[in-house]
Protein backbone atom coordinates (compact mmCIF):
# COMPACT_ATOMS: atom_id res chain seq x y z
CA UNK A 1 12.75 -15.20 -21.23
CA UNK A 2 9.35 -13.69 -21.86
CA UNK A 3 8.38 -12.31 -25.22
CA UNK A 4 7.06 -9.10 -25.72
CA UNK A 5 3.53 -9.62 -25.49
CA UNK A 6 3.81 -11.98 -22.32
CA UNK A 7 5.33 -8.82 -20.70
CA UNK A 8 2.25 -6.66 -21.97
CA UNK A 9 0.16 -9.09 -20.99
CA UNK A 10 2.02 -8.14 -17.26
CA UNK A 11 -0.06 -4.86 -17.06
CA UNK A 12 -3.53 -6.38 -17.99
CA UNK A 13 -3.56 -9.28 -15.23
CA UNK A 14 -2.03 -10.38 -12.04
CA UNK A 15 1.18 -12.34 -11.99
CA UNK A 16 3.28 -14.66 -10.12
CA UNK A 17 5.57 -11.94 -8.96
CA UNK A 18 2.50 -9.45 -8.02
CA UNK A 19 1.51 -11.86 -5.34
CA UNK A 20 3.99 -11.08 -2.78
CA UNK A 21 3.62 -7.16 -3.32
CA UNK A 22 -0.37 -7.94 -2.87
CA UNK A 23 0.51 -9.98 0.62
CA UNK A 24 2.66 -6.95 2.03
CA UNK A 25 6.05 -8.94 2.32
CA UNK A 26 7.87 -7.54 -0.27
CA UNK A 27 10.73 -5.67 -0.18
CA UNK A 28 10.86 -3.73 -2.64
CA UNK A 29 7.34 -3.24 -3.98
CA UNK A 30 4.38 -2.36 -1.98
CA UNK A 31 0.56 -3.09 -2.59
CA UNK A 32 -0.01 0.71 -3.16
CA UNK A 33 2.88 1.23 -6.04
CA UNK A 34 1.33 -1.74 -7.78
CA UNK A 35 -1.77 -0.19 -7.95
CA UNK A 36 -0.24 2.52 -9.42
CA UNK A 37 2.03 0.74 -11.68
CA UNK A 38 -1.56 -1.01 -13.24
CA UNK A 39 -3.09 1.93 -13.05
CA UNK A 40 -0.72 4.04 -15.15
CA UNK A 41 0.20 6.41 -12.66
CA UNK A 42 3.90 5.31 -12.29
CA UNK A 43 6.14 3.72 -14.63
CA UNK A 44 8.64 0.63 -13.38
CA UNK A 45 12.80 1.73 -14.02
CA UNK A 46 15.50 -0.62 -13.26
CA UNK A 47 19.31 0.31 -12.96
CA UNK A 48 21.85 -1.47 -14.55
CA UNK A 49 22.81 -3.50 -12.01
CA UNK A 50 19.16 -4.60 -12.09
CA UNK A 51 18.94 -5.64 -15.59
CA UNK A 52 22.20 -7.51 -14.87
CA UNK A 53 20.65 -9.72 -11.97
CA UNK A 54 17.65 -10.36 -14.27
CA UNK A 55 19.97 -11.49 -17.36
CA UNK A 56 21.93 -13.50 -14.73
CA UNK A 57 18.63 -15.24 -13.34
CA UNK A 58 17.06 -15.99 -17.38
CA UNK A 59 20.72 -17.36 -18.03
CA UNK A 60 21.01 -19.41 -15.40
CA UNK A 61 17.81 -21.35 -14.96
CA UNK A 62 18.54 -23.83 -17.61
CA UNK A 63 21.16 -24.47 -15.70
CA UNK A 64 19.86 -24.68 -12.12
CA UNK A 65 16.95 -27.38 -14.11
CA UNK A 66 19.44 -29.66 -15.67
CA UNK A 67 21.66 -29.44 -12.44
CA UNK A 68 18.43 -31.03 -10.79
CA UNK A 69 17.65 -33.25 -13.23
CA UNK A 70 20.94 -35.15 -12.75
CA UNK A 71 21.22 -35.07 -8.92
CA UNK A 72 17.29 -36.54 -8.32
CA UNK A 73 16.58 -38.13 -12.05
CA UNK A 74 13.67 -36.00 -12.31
CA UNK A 75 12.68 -35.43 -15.58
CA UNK A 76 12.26 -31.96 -15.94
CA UNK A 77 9.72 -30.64 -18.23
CA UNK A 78 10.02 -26.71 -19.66
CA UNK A 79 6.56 -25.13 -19.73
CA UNK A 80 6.87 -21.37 -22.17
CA UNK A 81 3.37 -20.70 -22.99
CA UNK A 82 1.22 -17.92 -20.43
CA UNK A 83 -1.02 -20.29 -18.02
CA UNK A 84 -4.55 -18.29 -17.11
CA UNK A 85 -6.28 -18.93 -13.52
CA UNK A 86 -9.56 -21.59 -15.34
CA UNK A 87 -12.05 -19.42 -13.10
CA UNK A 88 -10.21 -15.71 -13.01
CA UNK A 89 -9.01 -14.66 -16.49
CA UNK A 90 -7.06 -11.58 -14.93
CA UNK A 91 -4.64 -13.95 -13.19
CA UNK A 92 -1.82 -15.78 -15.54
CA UNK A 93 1.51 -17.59 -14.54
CA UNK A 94 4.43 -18.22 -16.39
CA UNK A 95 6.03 -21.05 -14.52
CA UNK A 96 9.59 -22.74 -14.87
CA UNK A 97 9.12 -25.94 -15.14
CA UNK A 98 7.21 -29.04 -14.26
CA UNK A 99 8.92 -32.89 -13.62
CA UNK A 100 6.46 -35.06 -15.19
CA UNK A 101 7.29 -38.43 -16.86
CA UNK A 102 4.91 -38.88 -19.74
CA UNK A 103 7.94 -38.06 -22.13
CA UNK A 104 5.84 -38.68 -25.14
CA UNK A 105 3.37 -36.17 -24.29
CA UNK A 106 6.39 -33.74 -23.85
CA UNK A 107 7.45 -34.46 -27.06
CA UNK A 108 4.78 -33.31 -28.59
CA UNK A 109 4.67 -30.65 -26.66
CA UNK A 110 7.81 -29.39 -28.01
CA UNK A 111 7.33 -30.26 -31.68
CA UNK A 112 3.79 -28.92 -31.48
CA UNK A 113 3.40 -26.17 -29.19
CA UNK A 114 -0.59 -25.24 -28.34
CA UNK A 115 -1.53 -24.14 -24.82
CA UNK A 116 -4.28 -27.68 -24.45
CA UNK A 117 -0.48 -29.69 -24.86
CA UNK A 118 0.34 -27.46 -21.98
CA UNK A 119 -2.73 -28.22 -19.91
CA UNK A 120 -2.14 -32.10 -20.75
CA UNK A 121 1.29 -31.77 -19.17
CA UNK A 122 -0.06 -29.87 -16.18
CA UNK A 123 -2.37 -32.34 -15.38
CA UNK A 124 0.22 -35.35 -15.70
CA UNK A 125 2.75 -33.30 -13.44
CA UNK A 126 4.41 -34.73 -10.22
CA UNK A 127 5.92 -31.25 -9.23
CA UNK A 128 5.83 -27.59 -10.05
CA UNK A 129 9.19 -26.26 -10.24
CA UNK A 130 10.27 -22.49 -9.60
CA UNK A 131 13.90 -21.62 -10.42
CA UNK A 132 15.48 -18.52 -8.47
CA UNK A 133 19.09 -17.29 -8.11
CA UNK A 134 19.82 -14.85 -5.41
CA UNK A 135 23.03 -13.45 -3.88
CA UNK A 136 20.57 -12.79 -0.53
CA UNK A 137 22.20 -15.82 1.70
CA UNK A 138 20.73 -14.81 4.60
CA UNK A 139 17.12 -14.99 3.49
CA UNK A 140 17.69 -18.78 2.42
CA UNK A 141 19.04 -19.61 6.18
CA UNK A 142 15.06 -20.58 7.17
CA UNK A 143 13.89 -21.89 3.75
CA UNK A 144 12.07 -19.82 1.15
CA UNK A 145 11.74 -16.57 1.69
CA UNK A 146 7.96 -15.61 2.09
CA UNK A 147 8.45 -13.27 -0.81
CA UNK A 148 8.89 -15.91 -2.71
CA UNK A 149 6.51 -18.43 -1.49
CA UNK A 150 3.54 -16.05 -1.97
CA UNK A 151 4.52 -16.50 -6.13
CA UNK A 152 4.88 -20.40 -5.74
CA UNK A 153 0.70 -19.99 -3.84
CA UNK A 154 -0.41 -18.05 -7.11
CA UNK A 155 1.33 -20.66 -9.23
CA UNK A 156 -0.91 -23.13 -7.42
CA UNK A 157 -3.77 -21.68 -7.72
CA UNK A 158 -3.53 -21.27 -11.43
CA UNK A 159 -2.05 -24.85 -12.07
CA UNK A 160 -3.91 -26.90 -9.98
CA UNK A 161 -0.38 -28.43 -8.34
CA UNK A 162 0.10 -28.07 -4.76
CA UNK A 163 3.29 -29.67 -4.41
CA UNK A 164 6.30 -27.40 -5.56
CA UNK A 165 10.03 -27.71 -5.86
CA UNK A 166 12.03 -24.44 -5.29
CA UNK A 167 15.25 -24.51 -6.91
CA UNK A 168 17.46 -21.65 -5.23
CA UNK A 169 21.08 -20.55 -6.56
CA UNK A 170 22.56 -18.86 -3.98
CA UNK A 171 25.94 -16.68 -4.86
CA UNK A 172 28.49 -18.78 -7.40
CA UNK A 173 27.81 -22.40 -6.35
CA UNK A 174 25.37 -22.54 -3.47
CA UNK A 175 22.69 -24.98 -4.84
CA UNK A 176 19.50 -25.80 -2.71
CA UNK A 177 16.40 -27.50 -3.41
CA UNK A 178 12.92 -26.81 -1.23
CA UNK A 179 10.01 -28.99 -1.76
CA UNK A 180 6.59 -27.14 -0.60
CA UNK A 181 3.19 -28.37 -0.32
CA UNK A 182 0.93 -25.48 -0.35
CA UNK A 183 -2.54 -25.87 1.74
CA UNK A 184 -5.69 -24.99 0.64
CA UNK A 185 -5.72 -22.35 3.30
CA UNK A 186 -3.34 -20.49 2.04
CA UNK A 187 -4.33 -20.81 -2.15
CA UNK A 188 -7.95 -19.18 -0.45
CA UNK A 189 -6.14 -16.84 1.13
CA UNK A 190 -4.18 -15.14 -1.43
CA UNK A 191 -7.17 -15.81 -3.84
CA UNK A 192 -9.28 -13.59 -1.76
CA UNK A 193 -6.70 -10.95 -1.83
CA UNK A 194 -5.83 -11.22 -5.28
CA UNK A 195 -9.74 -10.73 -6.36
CA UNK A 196 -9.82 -7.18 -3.79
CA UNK A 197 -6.94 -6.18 -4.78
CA UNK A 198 -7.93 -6.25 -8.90
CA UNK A 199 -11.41 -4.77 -7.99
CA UNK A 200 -9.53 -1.44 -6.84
CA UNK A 201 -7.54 -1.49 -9.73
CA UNK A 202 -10.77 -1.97 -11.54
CA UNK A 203 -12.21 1.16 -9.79
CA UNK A 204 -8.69 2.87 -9.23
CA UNK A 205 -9.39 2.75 -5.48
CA UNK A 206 -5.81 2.91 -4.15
CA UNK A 207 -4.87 0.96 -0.75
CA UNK A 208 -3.85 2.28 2.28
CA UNK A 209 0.14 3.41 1.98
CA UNK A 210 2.50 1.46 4.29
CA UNK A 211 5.40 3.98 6.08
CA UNK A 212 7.82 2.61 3.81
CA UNK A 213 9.92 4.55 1.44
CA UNK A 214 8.67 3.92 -1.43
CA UNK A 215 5.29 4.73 -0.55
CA UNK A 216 6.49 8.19 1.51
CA UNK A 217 7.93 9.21 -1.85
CA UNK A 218 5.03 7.80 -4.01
CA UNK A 219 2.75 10.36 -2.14
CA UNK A 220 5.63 13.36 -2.27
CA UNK A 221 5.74 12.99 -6.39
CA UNK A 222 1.47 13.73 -6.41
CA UNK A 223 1.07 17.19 -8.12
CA UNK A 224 -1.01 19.69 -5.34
CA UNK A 225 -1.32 22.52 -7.44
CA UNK A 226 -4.78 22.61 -7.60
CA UNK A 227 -5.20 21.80 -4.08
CA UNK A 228 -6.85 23.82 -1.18
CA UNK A 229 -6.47 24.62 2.59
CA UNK A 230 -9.29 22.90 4.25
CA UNK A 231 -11.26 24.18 6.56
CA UNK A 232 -12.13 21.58 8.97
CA UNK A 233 -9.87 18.34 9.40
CA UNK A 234 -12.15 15.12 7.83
CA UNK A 235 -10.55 12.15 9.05
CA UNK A 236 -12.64 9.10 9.19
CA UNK A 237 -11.90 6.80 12.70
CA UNK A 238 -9.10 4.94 11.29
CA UNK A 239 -7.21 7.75 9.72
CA UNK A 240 -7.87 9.96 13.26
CA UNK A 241 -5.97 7.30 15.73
CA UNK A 242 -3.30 8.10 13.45
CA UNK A 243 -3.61 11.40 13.65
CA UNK A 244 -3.81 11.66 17.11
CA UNK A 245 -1.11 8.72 17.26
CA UNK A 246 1.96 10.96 14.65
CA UNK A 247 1.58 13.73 16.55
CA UNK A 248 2.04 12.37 19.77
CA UNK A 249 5.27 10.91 18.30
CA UNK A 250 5.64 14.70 17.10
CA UNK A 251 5.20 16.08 20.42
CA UNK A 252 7.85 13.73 22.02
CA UNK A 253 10.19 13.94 19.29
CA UNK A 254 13.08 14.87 21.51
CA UNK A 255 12.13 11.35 23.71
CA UNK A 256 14.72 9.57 20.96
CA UNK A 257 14.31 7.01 22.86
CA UNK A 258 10.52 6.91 22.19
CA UNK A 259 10.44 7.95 18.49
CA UNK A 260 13.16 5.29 17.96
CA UNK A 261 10.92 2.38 19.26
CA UNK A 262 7.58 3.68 18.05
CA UNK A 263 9.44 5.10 14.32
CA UNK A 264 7.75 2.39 12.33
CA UNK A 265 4.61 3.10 13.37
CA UNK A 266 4.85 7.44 13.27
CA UNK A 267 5.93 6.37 9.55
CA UNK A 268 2.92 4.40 8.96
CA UNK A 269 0.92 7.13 10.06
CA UNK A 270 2.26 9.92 8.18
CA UNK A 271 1.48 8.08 5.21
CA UNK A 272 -2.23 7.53 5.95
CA UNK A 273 -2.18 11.18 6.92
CA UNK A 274 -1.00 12.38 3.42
CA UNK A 275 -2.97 9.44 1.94
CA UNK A 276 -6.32 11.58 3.35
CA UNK A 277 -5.33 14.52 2.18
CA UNK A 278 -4.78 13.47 -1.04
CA UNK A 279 -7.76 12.12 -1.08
CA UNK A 280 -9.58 15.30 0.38
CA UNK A 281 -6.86 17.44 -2.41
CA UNK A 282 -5.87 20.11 0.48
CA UNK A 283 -2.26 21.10 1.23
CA UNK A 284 -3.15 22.73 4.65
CA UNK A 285 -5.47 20.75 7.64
CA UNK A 286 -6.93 23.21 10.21
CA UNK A 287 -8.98 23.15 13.48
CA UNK A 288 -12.13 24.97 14.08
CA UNK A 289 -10.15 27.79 15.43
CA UNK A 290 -8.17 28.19 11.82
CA UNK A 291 -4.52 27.06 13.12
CA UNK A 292 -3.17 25.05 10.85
CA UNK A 293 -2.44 21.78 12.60
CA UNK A 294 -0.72 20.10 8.85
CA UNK A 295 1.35 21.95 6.13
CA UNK A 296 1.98 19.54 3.54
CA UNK A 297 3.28 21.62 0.39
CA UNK A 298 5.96 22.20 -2.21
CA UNK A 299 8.43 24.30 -0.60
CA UNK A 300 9.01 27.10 -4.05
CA UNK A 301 12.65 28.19 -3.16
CA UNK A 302 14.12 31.62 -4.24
CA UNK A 303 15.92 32.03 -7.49
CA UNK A 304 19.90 32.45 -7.10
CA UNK A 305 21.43 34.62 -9.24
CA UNK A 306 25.06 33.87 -9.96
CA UNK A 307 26.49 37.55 -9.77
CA UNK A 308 29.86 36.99 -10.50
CA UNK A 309 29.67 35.61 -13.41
CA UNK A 310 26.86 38.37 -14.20
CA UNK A 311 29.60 41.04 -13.33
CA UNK A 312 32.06 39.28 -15.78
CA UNK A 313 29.41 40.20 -18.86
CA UNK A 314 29.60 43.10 -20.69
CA UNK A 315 26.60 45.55 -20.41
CA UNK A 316 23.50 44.61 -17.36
CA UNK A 317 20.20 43.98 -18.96
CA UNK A 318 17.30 41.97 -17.76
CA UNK A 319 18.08 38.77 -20.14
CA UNK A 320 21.38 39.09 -18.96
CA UNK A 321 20.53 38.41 -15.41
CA UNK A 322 18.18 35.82 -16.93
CA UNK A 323 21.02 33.78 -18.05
CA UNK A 324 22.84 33.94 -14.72
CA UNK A 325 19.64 33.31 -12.60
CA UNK A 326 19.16 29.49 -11.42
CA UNK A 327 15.38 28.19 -9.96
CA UNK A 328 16.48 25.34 -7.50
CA UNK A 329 13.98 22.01 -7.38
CA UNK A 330 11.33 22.73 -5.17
CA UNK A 331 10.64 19.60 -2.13
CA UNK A 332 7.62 18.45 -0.65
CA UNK A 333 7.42 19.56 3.07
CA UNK A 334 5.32 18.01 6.13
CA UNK A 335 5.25 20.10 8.70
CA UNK A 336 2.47 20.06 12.19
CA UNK A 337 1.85 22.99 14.55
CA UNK A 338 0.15 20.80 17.13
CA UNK A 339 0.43 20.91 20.94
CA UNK A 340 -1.07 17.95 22.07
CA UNK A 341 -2.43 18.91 25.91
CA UNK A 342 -4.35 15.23 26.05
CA UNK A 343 -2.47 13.40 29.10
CA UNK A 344 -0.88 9.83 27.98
CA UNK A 345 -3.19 7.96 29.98
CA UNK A 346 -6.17 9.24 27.46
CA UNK A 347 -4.10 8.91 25.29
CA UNK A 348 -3.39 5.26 25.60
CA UNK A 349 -7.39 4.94 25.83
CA UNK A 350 -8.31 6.41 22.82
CA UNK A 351 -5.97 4.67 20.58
CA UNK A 352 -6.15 1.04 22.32
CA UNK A 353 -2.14 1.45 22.34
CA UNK A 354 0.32 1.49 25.32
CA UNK A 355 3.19 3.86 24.08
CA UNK A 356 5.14 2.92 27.10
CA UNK A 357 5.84 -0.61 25.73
C-alpha cells in the first residue's frame, strides 16, 4: 500500500502505471486524460467496485509473493521505498518485489530502512517481480497483457533489471507466472515517449485526442462560453484529411455498412476536429461563403414549468411559477451542414485512403 505522500508524489512524476496510458494501449486511460489529470484540469474518481478491486489487489500480493516463493524457492525480497529514474528525476517506480539472495543485505534492509539499502538490493537482484490480480481471463490467454508490460519497461528503465517475473492472479485460484526479458529497444522506446510526453505537461501542450470515449467526453465537459464563430475554417494538413475524411463518413451515413467499417476512424476524427476548435476557442466553423459547415455548442433547452402542480397553489405570482419552473441540463451538440460534391476517386487521392476497403 502506498502512503500518502508516495501517492502525491503520483502527480509530480511519471509512474509505472502512466506508461501504458503514454503508449496508447490502455483501456481505460488515454494519453490526453493524463495530461489533464497532471495538469489539473480533471480530477481521477473511482466507484466502489473500483476501490474494492484495488483493496483486493494490495491484499493479495503478499500472498501471490509467498505462493511463489514456495513453488520456485525464490527468495523473494519486498522493496517499499519510491525508486527515481538515476538520469530523469520526474520518473519514479514503486515495484513489488525483487528475488535476490544476499539475505543479509535484506536484513538490514528491513531493520534499517534508507533508500542506498534499497539501491544495494537492486543491484544484487536476479529478478524484478510485478504482482497483479485480475478477473480479465481472456487477456492472460497470450501472456501479459501489453498494458501491463509497458509498466514492467518503465520498471526497467528505472531499476536497471531487464529480466522480470510477472506474477498474475487470475479469478479465485488461477495462478500464473511470466518471466520477461525486456530489450533495450523497447526501454529506448518508451524512454523517448516518456521524456515528450512530460515536456507537454511541462508546457501544458495537450496530445492529439484518440476517438475513444473518454476522450469524446473529455472535450464535451470544456466550457465554450467565451468562444466565437470563426470566420474562416484553420485546419492545419493533418487536422484537414480529417476533416475532409468525418464528413465523408457524414455524407454516407445511411451506407451502415460503410460507417460501420470505417466508425473507428470517423470517431478519431471528430475528436481532432473538436480538438482544433478548442484550440482555435470557436463553437461555429464556416466557409468563405459564411455557411456554417460545424456547430459544436451547448444545446440551452427551454425551462418546463410544472403547471399542475402550479394550479394546485393558492394565488399565481411570479415566484410562484418560479418554484414550479425546472431548467433541464444543457448537452454538447456536433452537428455539420456539409455536402461533400468531391467524387470518391479524389477523394481517395487526397487522403492517401481507399474507403472501399
Amino acid at each position: 500500500m502506498l502512503t500518502p505522500e508516495q501517492l502525491e508524489l503520483k502527480k509530480k512524476s511519471i509512474g509505472g502505471t502512466d506508461a501504458s496510458k503514454i503508449m496508447k494501449v490502455n483501456p481505460w486511460e488515454s494519453p490526453l486524460y493524463l495530461h489533464q489529470w497532471y495538469t489539473g484540469k480533471v480530477e481521477r474518481s473511482f466507484n466502489e467496485q473500483a476501490m474494492d478491486r484495488m483493496w483486493w489487489g494490495t491484499e493479495q500480493e503478499p500472498l501471490v509473493k509467498k505462493f511463489h516463493q514456495e513453488k520456485t524457492g525464490d527468495f523473494v525480497c519486498d522493496v517499499e521505498d519510491t525508486l527515481v529514474h538515476p538520469e530523469h528525476s520526474f520518473i519514479h517506480a514503486h515495484i513489488d518485489g525483487l528475488v535476490c539472495y544476499d539475505e543479509d543485505l535484506y536484513k538490514t534492509y528491513k531493520i534499517h530502512g534508507g533508500i542506498e539499502n534499497a539501491w544495494k538490493l537492486i543491484k544484487k537482484a536476479e529478478y524484478g517481480i510485478e504482482v497483479k490480480t485480475s478477473q480479465r481471463y481472456d487477456d492472460w490467454r497470450n501472456g501479459v497483457p501489453n498494458y501491463y508490460y509497458w509498466q514492467v519497461v518503465h520498471y526497467a528503465n528505472v531499476t536497471g533489471i531487464n529480466d522480470w517475473y510477472v506474477l498474475a492472479l487470475i479469478g479465485v485460484n488461477d495462478f500464473k507466472s511470466f518471466k520477461l526479458r525486456i530489450t533495450k529497444e523497447d526501454k529506448d522506446k518508451l524512454l523517448e515517449s516518456e521524456l515528450k510526453f512530460w515536456e507537454r505537461v511541462q508546457y501544458d501542450v495537450p496530445p492529439d485526442p484518440s476517438g475513444d470515449k473518454i476522450d469524446l467526453e473529455l472535450l464535451d465537459q470544456v466550457d465554450q462560453s467565451e468562444f466565437i464563430e470563426a470566420d474562416k475554417v484553420v485546419f492545419d494538413e493533418k487536422h484537414e484529411k480529417g476533416f475532409d475524411f468525418y464528413f465523408h463518413l457524414c455524407k454516407n451515413r445511411y451506407h451502415n455498412d460503410e460507417v460501420k467499417r470505417h466508425e473507428k476512424l470517423a470517431k478519431e476524427h471528430e475528436a481532432l476536429i473538436k480538438a482544433q476548435m478548442l484550440k482555435e476557442k470557436v463553437t461555429k466553423l464556416k466557409n468563405p461563403g459564411d455557411k456554417v459547415l460545424v456547430n459544436w455548442s451547448t444545446v440551452k433547452p427551454k425551462p418546463r414549468v410544472d403547471w399542475q402542480g402550479l394550479a394546485n397553489e393558492a394565488g399565481y405570482s411570479e415566484k410562484t411559477k418560479e418554484k414550479y419552473t425546472n431548467v433541464p441540463k444543457g448537452w454538447k451538440q456536433f452537428r455539420n451542414n456539409i455536402n461533400w460534391e468531391d467524387h470518391e476517386t479524389k477523394l481517395n487521392e487526397r487522403l492517401g485512403y481507399d474507403f472501399k476497403k
